[in-house]
Protein backbone atom coordinates (compact mmCIF):
# COMPACT_ATOMS: atom_id res chain seq x y z
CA UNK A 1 15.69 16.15 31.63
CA UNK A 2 14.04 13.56 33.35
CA UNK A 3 15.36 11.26 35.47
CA UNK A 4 15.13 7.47 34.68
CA UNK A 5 16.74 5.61 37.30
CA UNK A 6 15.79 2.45 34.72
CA UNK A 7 17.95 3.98 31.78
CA UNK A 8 21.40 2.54 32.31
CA UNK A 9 19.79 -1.04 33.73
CA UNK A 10 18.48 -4.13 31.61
CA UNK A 11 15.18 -5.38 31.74
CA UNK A 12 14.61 -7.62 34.34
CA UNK A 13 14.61 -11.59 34.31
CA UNK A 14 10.35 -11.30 34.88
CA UNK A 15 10.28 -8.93 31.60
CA UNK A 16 8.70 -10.14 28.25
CA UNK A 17 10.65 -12.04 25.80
CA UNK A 18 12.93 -9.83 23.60
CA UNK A 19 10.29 -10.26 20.32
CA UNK A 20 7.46 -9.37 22.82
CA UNK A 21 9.32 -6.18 23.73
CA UNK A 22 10.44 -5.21 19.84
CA UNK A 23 6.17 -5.62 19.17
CA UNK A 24 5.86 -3.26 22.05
CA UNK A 25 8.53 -0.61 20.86
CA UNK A 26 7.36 -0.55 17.48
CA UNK A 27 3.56 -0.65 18.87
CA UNK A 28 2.88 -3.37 16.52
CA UNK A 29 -0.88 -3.65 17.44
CA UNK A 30 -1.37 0.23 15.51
CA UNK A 31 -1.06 -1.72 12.07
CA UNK A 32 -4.99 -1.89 12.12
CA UNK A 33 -4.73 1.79 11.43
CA UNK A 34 -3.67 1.32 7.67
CA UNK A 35 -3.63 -2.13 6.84
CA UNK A 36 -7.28 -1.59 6.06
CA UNK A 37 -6.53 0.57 3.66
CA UNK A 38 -3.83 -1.42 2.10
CA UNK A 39 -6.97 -4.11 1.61
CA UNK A 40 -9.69 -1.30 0.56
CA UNK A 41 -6.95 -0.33 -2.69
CA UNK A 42 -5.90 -4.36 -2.75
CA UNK A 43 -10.06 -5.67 -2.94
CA UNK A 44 -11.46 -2.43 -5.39
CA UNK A 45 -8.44 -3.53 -7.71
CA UNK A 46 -9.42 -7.07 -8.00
CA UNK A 47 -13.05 -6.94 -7.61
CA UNK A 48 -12.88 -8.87 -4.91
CA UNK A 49 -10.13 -11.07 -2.72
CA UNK A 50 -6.46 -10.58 -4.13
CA UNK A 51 -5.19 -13.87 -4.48
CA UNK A 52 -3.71 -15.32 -1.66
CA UNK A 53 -0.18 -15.21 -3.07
CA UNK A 54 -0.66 -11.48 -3.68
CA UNK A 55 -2.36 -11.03 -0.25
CA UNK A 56 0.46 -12.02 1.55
CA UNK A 57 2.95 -10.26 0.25
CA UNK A 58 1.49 -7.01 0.82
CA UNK A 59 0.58 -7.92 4.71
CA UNK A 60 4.16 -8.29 4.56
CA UNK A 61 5.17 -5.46 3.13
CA UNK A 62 2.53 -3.42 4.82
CA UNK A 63 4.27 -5.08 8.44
CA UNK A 64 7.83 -4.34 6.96
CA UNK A 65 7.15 -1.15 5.96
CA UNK A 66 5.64 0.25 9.26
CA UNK A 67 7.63 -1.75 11.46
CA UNK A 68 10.91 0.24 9.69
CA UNK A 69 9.23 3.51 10.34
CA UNK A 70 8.44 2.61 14.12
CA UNK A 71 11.70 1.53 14.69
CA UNK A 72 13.66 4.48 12.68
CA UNK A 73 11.28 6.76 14.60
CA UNK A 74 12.29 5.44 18.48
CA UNK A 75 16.27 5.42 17.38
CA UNK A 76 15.93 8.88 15.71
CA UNK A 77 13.94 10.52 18.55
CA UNK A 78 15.44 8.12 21.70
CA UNK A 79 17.05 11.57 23.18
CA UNK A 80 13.53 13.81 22.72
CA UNK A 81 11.42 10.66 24.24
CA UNK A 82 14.00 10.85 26.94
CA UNK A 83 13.40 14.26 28.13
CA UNK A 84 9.27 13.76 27.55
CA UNK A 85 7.67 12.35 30.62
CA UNK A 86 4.71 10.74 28.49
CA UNK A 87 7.64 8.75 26.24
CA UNK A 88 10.19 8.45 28.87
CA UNK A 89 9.19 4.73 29.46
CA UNK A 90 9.88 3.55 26.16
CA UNK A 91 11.92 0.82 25.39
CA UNK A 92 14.97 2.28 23.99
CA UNK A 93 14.91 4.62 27.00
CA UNK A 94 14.76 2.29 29.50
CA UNK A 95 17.04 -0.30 27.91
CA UNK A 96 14.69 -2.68 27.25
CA UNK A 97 15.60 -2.73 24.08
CA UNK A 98 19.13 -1.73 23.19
CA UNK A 99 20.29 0.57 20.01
CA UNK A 100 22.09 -2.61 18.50
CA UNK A 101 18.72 -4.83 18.51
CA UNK A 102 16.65 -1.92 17.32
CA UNK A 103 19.19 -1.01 14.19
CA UNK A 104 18.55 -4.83 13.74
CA UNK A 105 14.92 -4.70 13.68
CA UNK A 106 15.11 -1.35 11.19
CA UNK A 107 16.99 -3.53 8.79
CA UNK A 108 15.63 -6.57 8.28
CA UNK A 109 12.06 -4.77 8.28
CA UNK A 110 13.46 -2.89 5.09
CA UNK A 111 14.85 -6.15 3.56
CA UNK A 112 10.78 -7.18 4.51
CA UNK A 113 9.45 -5.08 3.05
CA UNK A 114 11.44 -4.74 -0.01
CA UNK A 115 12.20 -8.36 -0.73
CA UNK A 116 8.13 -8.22 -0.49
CA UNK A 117 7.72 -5.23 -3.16
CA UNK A 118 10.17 -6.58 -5.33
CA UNK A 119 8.17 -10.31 -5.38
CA UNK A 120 4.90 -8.37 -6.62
CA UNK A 121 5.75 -6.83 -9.91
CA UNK A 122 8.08 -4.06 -11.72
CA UNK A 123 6.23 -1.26 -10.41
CA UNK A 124 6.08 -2.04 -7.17
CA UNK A 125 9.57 -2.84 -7.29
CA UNK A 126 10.56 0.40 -8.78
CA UNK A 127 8.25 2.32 -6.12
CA UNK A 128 9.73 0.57 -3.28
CA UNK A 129 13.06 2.67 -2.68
CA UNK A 130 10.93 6.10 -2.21
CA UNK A 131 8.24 4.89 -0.39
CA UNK A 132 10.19 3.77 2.18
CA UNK A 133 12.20 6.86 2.57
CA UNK A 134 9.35 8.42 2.26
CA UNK A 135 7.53 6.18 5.66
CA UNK A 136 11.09 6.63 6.94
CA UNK A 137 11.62 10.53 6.45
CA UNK A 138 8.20 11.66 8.46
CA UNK A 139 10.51 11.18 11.90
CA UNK A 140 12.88 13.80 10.87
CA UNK A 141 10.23 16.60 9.71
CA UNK A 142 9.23 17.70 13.07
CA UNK A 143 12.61 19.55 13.90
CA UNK A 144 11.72 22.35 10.58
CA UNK A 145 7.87 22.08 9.80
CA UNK A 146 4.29 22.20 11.08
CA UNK A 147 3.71 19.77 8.07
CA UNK A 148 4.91 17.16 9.69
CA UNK A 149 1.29 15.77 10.33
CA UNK A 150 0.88 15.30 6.51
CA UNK A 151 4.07 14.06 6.12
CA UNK A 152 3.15 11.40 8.73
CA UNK A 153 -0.22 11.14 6.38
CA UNK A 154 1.57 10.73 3.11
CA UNK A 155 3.49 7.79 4.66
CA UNK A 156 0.76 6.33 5.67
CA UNK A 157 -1.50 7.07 2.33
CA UNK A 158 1.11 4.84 0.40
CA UNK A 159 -0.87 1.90 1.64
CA UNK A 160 -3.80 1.68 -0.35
CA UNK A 161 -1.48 2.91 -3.77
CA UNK A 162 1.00 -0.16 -3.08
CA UNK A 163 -1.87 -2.44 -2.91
CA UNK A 164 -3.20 -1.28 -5.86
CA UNK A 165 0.01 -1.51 -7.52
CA UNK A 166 0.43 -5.47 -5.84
CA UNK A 167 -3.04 -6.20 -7.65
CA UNK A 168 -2.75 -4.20 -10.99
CA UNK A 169 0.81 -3.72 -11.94
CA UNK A 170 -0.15 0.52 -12.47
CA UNK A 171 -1.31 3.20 -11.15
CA UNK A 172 -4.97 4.39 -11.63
CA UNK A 173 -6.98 7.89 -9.98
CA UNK A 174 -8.93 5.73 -7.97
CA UNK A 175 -6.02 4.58 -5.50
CA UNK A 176 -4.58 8.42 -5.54
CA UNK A 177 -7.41 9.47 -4.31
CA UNK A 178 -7.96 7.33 -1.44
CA UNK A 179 -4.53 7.89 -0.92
CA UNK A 180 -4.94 11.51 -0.10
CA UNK A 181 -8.70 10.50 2.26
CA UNK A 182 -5.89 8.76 3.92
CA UNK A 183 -3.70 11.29 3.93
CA UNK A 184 -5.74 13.90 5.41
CA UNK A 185 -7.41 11.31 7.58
CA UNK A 186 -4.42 10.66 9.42
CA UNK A 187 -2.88 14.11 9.65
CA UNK A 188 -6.09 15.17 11.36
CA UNK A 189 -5.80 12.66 14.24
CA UNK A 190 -2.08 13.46 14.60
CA UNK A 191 -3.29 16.81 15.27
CA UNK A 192 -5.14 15.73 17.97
CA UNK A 193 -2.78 12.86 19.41
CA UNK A 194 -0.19 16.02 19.59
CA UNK A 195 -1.88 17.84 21.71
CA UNK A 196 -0.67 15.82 24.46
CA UNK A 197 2.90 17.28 23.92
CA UNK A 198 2.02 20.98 23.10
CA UNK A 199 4.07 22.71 25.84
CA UNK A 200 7.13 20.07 25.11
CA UNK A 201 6.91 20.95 22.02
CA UNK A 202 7.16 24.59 22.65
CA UNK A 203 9.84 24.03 25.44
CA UNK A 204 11.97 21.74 22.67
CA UNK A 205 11.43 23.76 19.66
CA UNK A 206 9.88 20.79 17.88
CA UNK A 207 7.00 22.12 15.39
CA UNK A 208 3.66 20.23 16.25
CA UNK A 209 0.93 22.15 14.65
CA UNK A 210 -0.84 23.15 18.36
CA UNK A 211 3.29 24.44 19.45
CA UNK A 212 3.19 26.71 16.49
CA UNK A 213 -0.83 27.97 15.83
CA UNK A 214 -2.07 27.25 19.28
CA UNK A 215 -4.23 24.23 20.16
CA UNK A 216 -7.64 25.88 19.32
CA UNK A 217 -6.81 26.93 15.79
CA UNK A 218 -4.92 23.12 15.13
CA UNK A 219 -8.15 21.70 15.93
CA UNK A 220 -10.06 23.43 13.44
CA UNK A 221 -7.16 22.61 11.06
CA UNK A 222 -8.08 18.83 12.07
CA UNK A 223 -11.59 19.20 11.64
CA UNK A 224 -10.77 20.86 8.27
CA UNK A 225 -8.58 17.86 7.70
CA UNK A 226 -11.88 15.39 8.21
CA UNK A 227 -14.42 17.27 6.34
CA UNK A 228 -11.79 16.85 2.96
CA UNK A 229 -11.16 13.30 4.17
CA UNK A 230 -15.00 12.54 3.64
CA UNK A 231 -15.22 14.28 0.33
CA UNK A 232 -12.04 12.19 -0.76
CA UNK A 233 -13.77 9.03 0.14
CA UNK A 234 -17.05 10.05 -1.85
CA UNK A 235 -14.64 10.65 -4.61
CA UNK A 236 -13.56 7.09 -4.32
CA UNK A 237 -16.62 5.62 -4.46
CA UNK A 238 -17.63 7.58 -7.61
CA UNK A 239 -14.08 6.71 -9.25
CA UNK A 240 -13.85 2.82 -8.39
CA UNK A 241 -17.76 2.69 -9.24
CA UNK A 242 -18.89 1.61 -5.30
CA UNK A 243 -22.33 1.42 -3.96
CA UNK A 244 -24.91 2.00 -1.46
CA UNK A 245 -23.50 -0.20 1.30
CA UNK A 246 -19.65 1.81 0.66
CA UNK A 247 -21.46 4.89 0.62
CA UNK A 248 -23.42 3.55 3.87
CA UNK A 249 -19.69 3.53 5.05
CA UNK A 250 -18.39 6.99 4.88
CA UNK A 251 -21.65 8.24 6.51
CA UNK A 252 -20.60 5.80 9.93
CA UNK A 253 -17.20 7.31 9.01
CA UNK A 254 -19.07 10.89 9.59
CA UNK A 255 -20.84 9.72 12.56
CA UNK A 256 -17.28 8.53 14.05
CA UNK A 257 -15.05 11.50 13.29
CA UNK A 258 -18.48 13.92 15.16
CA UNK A 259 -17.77 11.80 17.95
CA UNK A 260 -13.79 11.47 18.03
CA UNK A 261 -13.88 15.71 17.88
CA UNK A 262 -15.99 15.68 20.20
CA UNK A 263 -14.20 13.99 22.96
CA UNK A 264 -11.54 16.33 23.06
CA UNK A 265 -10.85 20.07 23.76
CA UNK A 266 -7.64 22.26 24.59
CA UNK A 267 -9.55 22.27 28.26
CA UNK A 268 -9.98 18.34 28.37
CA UNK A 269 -7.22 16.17 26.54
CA UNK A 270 -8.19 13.49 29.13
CA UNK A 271 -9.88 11.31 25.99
CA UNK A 272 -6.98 11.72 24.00
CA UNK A 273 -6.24 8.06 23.87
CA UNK A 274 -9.83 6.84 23.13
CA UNK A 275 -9.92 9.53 20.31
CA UNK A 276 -6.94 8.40 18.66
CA UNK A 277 -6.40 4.36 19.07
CA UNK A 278 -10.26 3.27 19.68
CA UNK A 279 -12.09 5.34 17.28
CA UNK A 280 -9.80 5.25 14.58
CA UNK A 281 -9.19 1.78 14.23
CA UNK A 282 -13.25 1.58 14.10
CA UNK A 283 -12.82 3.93 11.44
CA UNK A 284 -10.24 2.10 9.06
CA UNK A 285 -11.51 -1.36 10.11
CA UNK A 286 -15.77 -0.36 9.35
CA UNK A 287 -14.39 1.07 5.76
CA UNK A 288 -12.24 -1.65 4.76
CA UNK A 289 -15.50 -4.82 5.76
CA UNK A 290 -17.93 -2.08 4.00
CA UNK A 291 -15.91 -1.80 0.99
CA UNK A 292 -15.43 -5.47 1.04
CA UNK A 293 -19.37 -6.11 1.56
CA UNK A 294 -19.70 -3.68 -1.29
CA UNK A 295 -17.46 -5.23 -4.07
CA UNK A 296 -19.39 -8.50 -2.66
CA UNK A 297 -22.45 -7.69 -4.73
CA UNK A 298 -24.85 -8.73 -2.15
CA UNK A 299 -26.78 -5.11 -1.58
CA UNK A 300 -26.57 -4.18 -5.49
């Protein structure tokens, strides 16, 4: 185990506010990586801008809903990131944050998120219970299966379905199969992001998809994951009826993913972090203003 000398300690009287250090354990700034999507499902829907009643509610349920996963994930895994040296400065850890204010912060992100779902419509009401324990459950599927990278990717592929649900009131193919672009999408970089923690992972019996195949064959499994992510998104276009400029899109989306498996290699992991936060918040962020630009009706 590592030793923490900081563990048993409170933050200090110089450290960041206690809402600055919640944002921190929850990583709030990695919302960029599917709220996109939420808006790519919430714009194709409505043809254009959501109303701004509708829009708000599901950048609050989007926040709710990932903030409650965040948070479930640091108090479920507090004893693994303790024994990791990459994790072992994270807040519950050290005591920045205590297990009382973080339980806090898991519930009233659920009431968020569902008080949100339940303001939309019936559907998204009635949806609301299983997706979140389905964005809460990913944390736990580590300990038994190699799957845990999709489960982390069908959490996050709820995004754009909810927001389709916020707009329409039903479910439609369109939304589904974003859903699963998004879904292989992000299993694909969790791959990667893994492959910091291979040998922990090993050492702890926790199954990470480079622990149990080896890090050469899980990177072809992400590559495999990014080739079906593009043909998903094609599919997307053809369902919702997109153009040239969405189209334009998933070829920069092509262009990024080349370079993001490019950076990295079981011999260099050193560009692990530019892979993963960088490049795919281009990624989600460049679809969601194409997409946008697209339902515009400007380049038809």
């Amino acid at each position: 185990m590592v030793s923490n000398p900081a563990n048993n300690h409170p933050p200090a009287s110089g450290s960041p506010n206690l809402v600055a250090r919640l944002a921190s354990l929850v990583k709030f700034e990695h919302t960029i990586f599917a709220l996109p999507f939420a808006f790519m499902g919430a714009v194709v829907a409505a043809h254009g801008v959501p109303s701004l009643r509708v829009t708000l509610l599901i950048v609050l349920a989007m926040v709710g809903a990932r903030t409650a996963a965040m948070t479930f994930n640091r108090i479920v895994d507090v004893e693994i990131d303790r024994k990791n040296p990459r994790t072992a400065r994270r807040e519950l850890v050290t005591g920045a944050v205590s297990m009382p204010q973080a339980r806090g912060l898991l519930v009233i992100a659920c009431v968020l998120f569902l008080a949100a779902a339940i303001s939309l419509n019936r559907l998204a009401a009635v949806l609301s219970v299983p997706a979140l324990i389905a964005v809460l459950g990913y944390s736990l599927t580590k300990r038994f299966t190699a799957l845990s990278h999709l489960a982390l990717g069908f959490g996050l592929s709820i995004a754009p379905v909810g927001a389709w649900v916020a707009v329409t009131g039903k479910l439609d193919w369109p939304p589904i199969i974003l859903a699963a672009a998004v879904m292989a999408w992000t299993a694909g970089f969790d791959i990667i992001y893994s492959l910091q923690d291979t040998e922990f992972d090993k050492a702890q019996k926790l199954h990470s998809l480079p622990a149990v195949i080896g890090e050469s064959r899980a990177l072809w499994v992400s590559r495999l994951l990014h080739i079906t992510m593009l043909g998903l998104l094609a599919g997307f276009g053809l369902a919702a009826g997109l153009g040239r400029v969405y189209y334009a899109a998933v070829a920069l989306v092509f262009l990024f993913l080349l370079y993001e498996h490019s950076l990295v290699s079981p011999q260099d992991k050193s560009r692990i972090n530019v892979a993963f936060f960088t490049l795919n918040g281009v990624v989600s962020v460049t679809l969601f203003l194409l997409t946008l630009l697209d339902i515009s009706g400007l380049f038809r």
